[in-house]
C-alpha atoms as a PDB file:
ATOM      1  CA  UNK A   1      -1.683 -56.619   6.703  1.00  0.00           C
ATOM      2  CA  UNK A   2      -5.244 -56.162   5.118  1.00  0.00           C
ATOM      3  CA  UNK A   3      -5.892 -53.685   7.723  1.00  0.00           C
ATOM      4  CA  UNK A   4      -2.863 -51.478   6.452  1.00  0.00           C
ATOM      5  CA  UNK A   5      -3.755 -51.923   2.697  1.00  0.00           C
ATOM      6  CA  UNK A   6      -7.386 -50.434   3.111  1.00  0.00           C
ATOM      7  CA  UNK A   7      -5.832 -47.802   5.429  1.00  0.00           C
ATOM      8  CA  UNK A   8      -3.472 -46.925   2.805  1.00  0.00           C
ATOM      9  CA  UNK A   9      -5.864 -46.477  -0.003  1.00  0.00           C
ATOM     10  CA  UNK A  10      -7.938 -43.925   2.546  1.00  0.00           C
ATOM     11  CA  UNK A  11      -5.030 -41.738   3.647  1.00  0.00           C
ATOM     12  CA  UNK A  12      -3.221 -41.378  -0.011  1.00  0.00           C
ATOM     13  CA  UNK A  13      -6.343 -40.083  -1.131  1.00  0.00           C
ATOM     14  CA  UNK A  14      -6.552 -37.838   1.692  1.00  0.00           C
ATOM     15  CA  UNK A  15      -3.188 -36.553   1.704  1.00  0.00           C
ATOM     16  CA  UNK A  16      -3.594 -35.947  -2.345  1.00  0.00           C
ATOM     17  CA  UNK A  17      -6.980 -33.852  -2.167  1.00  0.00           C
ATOM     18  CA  UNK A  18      -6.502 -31.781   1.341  1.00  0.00           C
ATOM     19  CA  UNK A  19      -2.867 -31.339   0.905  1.00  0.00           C
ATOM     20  CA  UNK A  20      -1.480 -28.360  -1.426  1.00  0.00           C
ATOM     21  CA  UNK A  21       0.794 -29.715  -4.036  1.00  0.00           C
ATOM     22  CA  UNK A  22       4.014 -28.742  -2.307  1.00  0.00           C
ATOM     23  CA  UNK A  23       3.089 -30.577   0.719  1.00  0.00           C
ATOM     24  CA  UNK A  24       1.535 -34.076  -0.575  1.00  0.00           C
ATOM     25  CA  UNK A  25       4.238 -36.133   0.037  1.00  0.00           C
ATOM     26  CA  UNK A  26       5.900 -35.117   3.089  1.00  0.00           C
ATOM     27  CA  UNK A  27       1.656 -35.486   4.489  1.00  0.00           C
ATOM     28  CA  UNK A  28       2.079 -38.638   2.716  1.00  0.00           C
ATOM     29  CA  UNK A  29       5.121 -39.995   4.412  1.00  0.00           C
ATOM     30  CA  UNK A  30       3.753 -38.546   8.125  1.00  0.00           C
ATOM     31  CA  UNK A  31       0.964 -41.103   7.020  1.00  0.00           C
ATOM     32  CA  UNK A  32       3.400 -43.930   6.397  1.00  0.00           C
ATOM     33  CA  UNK A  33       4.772 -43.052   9.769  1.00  0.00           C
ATOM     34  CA  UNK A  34       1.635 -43.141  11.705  1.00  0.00           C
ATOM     35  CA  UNK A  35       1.483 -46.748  10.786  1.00  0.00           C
ATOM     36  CA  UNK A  36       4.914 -47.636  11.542  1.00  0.00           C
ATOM     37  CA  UNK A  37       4.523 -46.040  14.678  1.00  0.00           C
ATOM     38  CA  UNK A  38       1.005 -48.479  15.300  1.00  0.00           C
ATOM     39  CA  UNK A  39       3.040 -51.508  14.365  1.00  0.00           C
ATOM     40  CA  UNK A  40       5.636 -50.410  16.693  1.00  0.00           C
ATOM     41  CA  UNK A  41       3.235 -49.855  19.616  1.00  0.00           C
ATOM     42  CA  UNK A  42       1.603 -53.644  18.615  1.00  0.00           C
ATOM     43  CA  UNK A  43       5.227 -55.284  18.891  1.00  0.00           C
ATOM     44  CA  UNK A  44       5.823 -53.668  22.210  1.00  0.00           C
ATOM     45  CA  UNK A  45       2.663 -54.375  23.556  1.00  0.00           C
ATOM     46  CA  UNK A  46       3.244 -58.278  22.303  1.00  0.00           C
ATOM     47  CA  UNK A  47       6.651 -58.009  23.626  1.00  0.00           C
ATOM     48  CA  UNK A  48       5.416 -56.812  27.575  1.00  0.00           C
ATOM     49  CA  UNK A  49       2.574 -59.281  27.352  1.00  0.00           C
ATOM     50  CA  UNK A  50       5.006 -62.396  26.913  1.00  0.00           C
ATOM     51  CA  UNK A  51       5.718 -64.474  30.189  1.00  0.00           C
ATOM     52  CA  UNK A  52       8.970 -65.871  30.601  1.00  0.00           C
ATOM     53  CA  UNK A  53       7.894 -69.043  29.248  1.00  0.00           C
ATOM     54  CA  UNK A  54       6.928 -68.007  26.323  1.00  0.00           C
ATOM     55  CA  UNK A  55       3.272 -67.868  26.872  1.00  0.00           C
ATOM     56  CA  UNK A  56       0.864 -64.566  26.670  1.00  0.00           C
ATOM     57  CA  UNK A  57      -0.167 -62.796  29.855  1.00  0.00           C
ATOM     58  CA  UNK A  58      -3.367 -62.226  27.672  1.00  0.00           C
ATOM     59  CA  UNK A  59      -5.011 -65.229  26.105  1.00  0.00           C
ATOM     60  CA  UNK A  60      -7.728 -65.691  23.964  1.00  0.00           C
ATOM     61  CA  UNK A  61     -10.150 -63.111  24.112  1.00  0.00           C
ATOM     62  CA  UNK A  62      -9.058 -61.081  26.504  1.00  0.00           C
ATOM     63  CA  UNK A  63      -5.808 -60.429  24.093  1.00  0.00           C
ATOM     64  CA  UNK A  64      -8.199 -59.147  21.387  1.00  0.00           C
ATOM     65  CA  UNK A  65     -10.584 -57.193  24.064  1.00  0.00           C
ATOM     66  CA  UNK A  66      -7.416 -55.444  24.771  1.00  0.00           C
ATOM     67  CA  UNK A  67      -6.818 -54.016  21.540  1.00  0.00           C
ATOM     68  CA  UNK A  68     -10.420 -53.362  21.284  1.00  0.00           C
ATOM     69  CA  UNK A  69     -10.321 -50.818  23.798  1.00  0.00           C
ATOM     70  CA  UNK A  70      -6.987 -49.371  22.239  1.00  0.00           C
ATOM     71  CA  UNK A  71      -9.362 -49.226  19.403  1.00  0.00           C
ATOM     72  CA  UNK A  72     -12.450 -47.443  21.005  1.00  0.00           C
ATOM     73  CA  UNK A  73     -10.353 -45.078  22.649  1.00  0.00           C
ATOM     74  CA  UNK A  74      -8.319 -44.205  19.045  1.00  0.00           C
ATOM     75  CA  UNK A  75     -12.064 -43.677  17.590  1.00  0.00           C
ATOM     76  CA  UNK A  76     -12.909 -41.372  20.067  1.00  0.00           C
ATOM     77  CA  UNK A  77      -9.812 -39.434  19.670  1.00  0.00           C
ATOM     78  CA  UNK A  78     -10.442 -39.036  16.124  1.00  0.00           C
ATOM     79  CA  UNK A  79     -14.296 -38.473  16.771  1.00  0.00           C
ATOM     80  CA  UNK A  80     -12.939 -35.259  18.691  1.00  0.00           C
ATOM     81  CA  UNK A  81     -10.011 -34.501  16.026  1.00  0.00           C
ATOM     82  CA  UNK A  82     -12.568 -34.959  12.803  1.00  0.00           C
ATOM     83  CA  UNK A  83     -14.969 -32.222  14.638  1.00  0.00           C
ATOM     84  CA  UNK A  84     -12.989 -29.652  14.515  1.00  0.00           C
ATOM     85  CA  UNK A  85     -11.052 -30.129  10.817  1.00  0.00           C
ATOM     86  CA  UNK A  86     -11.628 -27.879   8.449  1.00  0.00           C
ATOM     87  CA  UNK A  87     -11.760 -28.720   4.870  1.00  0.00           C
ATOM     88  CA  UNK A  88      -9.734 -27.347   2.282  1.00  0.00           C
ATOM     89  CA  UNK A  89      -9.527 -29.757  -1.210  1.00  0.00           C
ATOM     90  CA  UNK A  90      -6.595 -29.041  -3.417  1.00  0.00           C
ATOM     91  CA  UNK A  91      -6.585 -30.578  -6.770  1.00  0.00           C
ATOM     92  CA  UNK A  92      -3.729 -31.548  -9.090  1.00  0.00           C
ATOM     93  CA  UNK A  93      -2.934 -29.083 -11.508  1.00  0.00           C
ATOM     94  CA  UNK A  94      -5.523 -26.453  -9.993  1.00  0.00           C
ATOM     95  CA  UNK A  95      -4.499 -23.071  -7.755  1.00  0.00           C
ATOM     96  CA  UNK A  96      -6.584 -20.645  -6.588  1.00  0.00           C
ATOM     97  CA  UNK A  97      -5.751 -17.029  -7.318  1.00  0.00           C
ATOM     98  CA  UNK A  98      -7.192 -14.033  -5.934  1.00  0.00           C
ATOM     99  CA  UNK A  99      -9.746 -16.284  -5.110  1.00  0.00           C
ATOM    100  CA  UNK A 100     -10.724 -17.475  -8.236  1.00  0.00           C
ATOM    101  CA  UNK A 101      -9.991 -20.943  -9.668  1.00  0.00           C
ATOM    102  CA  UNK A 102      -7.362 -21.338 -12.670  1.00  0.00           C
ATOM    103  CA  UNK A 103      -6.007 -23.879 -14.393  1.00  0.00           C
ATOM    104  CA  UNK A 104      -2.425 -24.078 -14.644  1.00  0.00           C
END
């Protein structure tokens, strides 16, 4: 729960400087969805792990080594992603016409 609000300070700031004003909240919803989608992966992952018991196929540290690795391979993904992004920062109230900046 932490974990989601730091993440959501970092990509509403994101989506409201490299998004054009038109497009800030739909970026900000696919966002939203990202982490529903990473909660959704975490329940099913819980969900296959569980024995019939009730117990956890992975115990201990081995459970948290697992998503670990989920982890490292995420960062790596995004290493790759982040290399090849191309900044463009769009600023409330601001367009750019003809190339030149106006306030509107």
């Amino acid at each position: 729960m932490a974990a989601e609000v730091l993440v959501a300070i970092t990509f509403l700031e994101f989506s409201y400087t490299q998004a054009p004003k038109r497009m800030k909240s739909v970026v900000s919803a696919m966002c939203y969805l990202t982490v529903s989608f990473g909660n959704l992966l975490t329940a099913g992952v819980n969900y296959f792990i569980q024995n019939e018991d009730g117990t956890s196929k992975l115990a201990g540290a081995s459970y948290y080594a697992f998503f670990t690795g989920m982890m490292l391979v995420a960062a790596i993904v995004f290493v790759f992603v982040a290399t090849f992004y191309q900044e463009k920062r769009y600023i409330h109230d601001e367009e750019t016409v003809d190339g030149e900046l106006s306030l509107s």
